[in-house]
N, C-alpha and C. Protein backbone atom coordinates (compact mmCIF):
# COMPACT_ATOMS: atom_id res chain seq x y z
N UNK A 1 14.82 33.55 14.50
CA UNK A 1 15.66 32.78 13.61
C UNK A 1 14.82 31.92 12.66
N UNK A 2 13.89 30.86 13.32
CA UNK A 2 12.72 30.52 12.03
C UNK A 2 12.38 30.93 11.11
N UNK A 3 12.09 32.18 11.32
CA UNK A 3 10.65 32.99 10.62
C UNK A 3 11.97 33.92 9.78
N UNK A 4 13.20 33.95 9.42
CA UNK A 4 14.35 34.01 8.24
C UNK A 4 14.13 32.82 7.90
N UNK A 5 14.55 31.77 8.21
CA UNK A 5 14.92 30.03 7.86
C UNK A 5 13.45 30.25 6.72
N UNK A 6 12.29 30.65 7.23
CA UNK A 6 11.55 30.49 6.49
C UNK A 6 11.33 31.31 5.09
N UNK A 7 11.84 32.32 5.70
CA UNK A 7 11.95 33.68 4.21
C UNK A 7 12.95 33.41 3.62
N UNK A 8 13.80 32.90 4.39
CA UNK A 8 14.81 32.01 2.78
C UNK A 8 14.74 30.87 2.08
N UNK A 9 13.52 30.20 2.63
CA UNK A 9 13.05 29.06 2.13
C UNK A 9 12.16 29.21 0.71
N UNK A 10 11.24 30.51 1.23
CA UNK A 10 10.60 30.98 0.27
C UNK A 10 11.05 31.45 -1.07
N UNK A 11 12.33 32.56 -0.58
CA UNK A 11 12.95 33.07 -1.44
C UNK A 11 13.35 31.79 -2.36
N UNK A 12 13.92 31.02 -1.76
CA UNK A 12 14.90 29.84 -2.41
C UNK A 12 13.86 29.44 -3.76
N UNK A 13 12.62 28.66 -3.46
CA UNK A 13 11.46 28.20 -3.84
C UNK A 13 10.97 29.16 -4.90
N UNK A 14 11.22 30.44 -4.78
CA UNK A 14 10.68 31.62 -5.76
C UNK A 14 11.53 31.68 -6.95
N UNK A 15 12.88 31.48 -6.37
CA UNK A 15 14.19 31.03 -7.32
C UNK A 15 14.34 29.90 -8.41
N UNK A 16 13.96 29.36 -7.84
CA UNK A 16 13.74 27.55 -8.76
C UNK A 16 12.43 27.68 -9.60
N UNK A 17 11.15 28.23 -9.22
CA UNK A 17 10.30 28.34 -10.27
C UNK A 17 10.62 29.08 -10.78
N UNK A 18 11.85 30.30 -11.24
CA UNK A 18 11.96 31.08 -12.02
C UNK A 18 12.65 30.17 -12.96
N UNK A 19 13.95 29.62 -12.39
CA UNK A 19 14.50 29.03 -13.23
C UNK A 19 13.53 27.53 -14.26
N UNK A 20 12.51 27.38 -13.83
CA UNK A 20 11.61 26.28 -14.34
C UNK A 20 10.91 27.11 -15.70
N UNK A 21 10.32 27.95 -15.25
CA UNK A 21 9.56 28.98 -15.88
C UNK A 21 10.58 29.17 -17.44
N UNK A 22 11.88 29.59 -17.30
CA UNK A 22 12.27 30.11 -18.11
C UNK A 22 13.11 29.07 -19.14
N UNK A 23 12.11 27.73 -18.70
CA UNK A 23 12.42 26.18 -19.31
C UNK A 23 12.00 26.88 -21.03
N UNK A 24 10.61 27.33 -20.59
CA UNK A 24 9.45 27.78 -21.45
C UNK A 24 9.92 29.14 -22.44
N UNK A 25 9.87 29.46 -23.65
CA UNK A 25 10.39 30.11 -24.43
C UNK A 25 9.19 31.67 -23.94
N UNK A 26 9.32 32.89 -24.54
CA UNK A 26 8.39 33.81 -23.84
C UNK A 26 7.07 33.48 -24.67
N UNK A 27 7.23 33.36 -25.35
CA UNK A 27 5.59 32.92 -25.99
C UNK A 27 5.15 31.85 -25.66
N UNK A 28 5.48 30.60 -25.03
CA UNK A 28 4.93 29.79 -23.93
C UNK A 28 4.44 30.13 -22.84
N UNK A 29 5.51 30.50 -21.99
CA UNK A 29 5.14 31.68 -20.66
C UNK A 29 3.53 32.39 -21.12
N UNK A 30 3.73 33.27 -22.15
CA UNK A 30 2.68 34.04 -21.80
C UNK A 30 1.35 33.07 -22.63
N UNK A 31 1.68 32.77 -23.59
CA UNK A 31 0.71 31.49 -23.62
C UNK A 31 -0.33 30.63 -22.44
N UNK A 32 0.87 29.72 -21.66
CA UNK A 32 0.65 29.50 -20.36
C UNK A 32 -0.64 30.05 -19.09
N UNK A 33 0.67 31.49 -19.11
CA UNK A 33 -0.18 32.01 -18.43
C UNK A 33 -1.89 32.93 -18.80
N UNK A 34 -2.25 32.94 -20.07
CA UNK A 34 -3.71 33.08 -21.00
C UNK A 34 -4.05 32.09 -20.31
N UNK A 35 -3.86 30.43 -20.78
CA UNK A 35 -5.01 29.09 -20.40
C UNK A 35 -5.09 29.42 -19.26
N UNK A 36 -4.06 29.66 -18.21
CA UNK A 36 -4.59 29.51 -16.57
C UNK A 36 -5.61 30.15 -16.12
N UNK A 37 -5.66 31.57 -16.87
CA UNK A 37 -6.05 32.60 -16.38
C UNK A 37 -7.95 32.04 -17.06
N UNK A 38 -7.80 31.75 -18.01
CA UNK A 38 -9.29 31.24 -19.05
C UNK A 38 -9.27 30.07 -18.15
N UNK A 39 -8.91 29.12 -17.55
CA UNK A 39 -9.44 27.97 -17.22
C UNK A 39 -10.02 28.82 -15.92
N UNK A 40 -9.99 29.52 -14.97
CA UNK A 40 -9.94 29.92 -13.79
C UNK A 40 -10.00 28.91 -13.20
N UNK A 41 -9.30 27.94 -13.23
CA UNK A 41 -9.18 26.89 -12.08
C UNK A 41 -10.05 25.62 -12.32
N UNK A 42 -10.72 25.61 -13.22
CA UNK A 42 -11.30 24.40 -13.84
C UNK A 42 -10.79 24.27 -15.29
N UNK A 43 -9.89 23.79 -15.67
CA UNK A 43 -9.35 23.39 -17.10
C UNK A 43 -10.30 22.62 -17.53
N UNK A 44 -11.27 21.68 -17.54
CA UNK A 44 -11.88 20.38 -17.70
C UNK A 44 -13.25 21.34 -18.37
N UNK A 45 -13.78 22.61 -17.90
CA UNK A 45 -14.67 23.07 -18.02
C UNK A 45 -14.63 24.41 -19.03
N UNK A 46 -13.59 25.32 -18.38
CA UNK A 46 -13.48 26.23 -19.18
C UNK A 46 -12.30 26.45 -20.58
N UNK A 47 -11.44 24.80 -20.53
CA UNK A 47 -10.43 24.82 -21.82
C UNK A 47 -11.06 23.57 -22.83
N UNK A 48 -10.98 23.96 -23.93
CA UNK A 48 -10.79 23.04 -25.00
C UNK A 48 -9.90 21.86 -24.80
N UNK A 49 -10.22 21.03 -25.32
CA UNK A 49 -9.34 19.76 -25.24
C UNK A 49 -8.16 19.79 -26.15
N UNK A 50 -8.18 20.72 -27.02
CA UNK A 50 -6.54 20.66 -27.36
C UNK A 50 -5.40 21.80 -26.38
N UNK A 51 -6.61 22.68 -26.19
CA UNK A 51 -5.96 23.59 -24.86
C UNK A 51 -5.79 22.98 -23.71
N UNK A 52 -6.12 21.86 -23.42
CA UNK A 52 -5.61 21.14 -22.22
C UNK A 52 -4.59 20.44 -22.47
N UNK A 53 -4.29 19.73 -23.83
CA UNK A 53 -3.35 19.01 -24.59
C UNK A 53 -2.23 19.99 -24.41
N UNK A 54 -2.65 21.12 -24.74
CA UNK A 54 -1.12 22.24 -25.32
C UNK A 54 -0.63 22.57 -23.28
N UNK A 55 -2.05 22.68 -22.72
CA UNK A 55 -1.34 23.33 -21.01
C UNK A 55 -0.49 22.29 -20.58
N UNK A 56 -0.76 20.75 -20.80
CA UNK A 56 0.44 19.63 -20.44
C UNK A 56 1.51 19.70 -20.99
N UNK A 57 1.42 19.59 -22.24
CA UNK A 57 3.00 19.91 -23.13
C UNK A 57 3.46 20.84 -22.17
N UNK A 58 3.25 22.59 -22.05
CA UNK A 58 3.45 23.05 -21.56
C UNK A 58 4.64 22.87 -20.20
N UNK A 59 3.21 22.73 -19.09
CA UNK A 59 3.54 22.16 -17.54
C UNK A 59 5.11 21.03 -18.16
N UNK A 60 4.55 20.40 -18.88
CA UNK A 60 5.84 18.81 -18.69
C UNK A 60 7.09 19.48 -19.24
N UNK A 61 6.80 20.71 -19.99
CA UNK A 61 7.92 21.29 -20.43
C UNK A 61 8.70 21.75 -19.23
N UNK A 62 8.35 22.44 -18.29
CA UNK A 62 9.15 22.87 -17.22
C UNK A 62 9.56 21.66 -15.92
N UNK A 63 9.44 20.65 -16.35
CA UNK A 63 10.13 19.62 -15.36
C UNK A 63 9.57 19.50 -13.93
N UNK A 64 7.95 19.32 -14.08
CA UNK A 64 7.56 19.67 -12.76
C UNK A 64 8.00 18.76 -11.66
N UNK A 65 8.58 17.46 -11.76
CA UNK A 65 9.10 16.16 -11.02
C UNK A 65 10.16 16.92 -10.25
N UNK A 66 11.49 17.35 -11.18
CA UNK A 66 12.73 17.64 -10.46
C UNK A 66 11.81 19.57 -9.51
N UNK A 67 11.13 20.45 -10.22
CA UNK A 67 10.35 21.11 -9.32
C UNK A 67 10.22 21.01 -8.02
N UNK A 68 9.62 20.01 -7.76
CA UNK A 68 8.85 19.60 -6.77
C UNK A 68 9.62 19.03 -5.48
N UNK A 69 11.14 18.31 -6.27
CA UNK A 69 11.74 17.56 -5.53
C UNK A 69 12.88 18.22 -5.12
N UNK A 70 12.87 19.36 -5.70
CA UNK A 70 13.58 21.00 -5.69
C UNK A 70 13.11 21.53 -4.72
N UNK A 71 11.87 21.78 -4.47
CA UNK A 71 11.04 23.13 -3.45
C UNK A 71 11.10 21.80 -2.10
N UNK A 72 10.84 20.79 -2.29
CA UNK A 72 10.70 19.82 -1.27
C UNK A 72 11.91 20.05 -0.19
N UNK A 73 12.96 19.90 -0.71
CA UNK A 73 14.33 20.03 -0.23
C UNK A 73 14.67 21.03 0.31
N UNK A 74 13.90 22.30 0.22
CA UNK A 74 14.12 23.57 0.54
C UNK A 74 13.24 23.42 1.78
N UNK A 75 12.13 22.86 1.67
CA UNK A 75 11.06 23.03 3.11
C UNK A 75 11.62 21.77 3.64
N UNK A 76 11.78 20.56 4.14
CA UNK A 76 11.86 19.39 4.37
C UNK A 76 12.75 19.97 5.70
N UNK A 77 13.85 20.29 5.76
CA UNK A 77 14.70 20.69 6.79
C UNK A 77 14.35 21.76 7.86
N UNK A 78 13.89 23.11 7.28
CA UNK A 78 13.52 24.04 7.43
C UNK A 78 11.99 24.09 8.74
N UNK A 79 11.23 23.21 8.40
CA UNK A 79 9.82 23.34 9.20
C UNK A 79 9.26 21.99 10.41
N UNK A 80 8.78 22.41 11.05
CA UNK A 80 8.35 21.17 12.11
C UNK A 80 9.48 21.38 13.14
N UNK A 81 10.70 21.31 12.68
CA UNK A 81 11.28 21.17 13.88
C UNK A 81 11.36 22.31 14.86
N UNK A 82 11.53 21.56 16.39
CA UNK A 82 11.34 22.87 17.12
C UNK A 82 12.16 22.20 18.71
N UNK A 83 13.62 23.04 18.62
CA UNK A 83 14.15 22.47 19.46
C UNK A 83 14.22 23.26 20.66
């Protein structure tokens, strides 16, 4: 029974970043996803400083606060407990 609780948690969570994602017009999206892919995980190193400027616009475009407080709500109930 968990280990569903949990694959629908996921699912749920996969759901909401879609709907975040598609905050972003398609030439953002794929925009987006170029810097991530060029920063490989260091933005500070491998992006320009207006390309770090444009990846925030970006990110703040999709509402990462309500995100977060979205996917939170989905795991919060779901894990740790064990009766």
């Amino acid at each position: 029974m968990v280990f569903w609780l949990r694959i629908l948690a996921i699912a749920q969570v996969a759901l909401l970043a879609r709907r975040h994602l598609q905050l972003l017009e398609p030439d953002e999206r794929s925009r987006l996803a170029k810097m991530v892919a060029k920063s490989k995980g260091r933005p500070r190193r491998n992006l320009s400083a207006n390309e770090r400027e444009e990846m925030l616009r970006l990110v703040r475009k999709m509402e990462p606060a309500q995100f977060g407080s979205g996917a939170f709500g989905h795991f919060r109930g779901g894990f740790g407990r064990r009766k």
